[in-house]
Structure formats: C-alpha cells, structure tokens
Protein backbone atom coordinates (compact mmCIF):
# COMPACT_ATOMS: atom_id res chain seq x y z
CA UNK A 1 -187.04 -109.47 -31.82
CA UNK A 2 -189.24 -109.48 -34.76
CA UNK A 3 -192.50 -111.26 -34.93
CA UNK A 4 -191.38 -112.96 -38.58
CA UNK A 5 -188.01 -113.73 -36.58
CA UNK A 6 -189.66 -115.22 -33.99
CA UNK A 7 -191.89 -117.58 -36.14
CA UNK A 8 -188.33 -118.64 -37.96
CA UNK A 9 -187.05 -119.71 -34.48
CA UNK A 10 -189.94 -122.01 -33.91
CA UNK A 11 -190.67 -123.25 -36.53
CA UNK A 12 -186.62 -124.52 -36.78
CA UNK A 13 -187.26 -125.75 -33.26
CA UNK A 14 -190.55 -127.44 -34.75
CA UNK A 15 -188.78 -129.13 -37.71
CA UNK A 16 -185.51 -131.02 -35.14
CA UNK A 17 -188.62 -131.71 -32.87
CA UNK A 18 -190.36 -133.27 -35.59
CA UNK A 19 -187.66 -134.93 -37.29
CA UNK A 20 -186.00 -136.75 -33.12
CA UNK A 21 -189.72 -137.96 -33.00
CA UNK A 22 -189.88 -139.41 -36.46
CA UNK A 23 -186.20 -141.17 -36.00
CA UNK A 24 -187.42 -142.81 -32.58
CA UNK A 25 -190.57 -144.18 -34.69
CA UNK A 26 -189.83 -148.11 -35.17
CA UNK A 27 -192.68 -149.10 -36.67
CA UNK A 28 -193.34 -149.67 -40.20
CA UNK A 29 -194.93 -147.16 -41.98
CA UNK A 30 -196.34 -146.49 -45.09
CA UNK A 31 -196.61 -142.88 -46.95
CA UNK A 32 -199.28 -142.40 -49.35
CA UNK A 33 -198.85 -138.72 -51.04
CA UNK A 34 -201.11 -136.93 -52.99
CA UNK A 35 -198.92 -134.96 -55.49
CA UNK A 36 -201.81 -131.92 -55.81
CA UNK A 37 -201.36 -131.07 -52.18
CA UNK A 38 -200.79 -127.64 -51.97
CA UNK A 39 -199.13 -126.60 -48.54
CA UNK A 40 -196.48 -129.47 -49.17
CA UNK A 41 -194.12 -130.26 -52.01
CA UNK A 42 -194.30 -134.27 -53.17
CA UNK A 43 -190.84 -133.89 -52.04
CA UNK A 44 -191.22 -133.96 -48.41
CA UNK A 45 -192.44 -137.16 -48.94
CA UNK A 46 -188.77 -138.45 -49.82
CA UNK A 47 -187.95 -136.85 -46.85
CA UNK A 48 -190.08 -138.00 -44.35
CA UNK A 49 -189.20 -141.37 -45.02
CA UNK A 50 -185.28 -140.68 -44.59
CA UNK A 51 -186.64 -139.86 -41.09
CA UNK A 52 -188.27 -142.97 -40.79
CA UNK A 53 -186.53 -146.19 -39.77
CA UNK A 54 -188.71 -148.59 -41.17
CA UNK A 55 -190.62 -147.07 -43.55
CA UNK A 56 -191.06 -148.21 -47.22
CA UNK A 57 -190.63 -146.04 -50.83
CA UNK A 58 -193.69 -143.33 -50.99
CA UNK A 59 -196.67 -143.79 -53.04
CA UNK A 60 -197.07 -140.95 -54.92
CA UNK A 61 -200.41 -140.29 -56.46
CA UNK A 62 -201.01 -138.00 -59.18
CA UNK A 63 -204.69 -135.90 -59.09
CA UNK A 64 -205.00 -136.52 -55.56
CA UNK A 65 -204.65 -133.93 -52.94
CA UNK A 66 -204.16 -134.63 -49.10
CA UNK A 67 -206.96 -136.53 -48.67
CA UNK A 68 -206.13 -140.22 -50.81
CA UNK A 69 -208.24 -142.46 -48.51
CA UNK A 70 -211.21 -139.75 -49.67
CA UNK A 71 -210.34 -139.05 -53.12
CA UNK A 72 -208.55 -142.23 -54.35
CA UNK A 73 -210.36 -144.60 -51.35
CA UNK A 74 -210.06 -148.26 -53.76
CA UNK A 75 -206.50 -146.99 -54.37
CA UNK A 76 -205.47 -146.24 -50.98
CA UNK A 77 -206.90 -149.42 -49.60
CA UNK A 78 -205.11 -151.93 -51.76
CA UNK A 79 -202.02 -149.85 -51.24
CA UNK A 80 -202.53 -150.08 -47.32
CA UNK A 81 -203.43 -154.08 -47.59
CA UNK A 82 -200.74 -154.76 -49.72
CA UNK A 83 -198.48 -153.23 -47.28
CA UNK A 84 -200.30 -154.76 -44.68
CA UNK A 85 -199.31 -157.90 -45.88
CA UNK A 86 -195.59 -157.65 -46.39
CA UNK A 87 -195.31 -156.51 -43.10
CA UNK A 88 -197.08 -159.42 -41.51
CA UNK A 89 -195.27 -161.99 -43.36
C-alpha cells in the first residue's frame, strides 16, 4: 500500500471520526471564521455547523486569519457576548 494511499485512508477515517463527535456535541456553539485562513476554505465553516446540533449561522470575518480573538479581539468579544446572551436567556 502506498504511503499517499495510506494518508487517504486516515484521513477519511479522521473526517467520520470528526464529524460522530461533532453530531454528539449538544451544546451551543458559536463559529467565528476568519475568511484569510489559509489551510481551510470559509466554506468549512457552513459545514461544521451542519455537524453541529445547536450551533448558530457562522461569523465570517473578512481580513482576519485563524486567529479573530488576536486579530479582531473587540470584534470577537462582542460577537461571543452577544451570543452569550441569547443563549442564557
């Protein structure tokens, strides 16, 4: 078996190991994105929160990479206390 074979096979096993953990997740979640982030397409976003049960719309943010609470920290903040909010009422 191929090395580049054998890193397909995991990382399929990765991805339905990933996504059975995400599904059992009950708790709300939020998902702030940074749409510069290179390794991951804004559209796994979307995706991640199909996975999640109780998970709101992402917020995408443009100019930010994968770090939002360092780049965009005021931003990220009233995004999270907003949230924070909805979810306690």
């Amino acid at each position: 078996m191929s090395v580049l074979l054998s890193r397909t096979i995991v990382s399929a096993l990765y991805a339905r190991f990933f996504a059975l953990m995400a599904k059992s997740i009950d708790t709300p979640v939020l998902i702030i994105w940074g749409k510069q982030g290179q390794i991951m397409n804004v559209k796994v976003s979307g995706k991640l929160k199909n996975l999640l049960k109780n998970s709101v719309l992402p917020i995408i943010l443009e100019r930010v990479g994968y770090m939002p609470i360092l780049d965009v920290e005021q931003l990220t903040v009233q995004a999270y206390l907003k949230f924070l909010k909805k979810v306690k009422s």
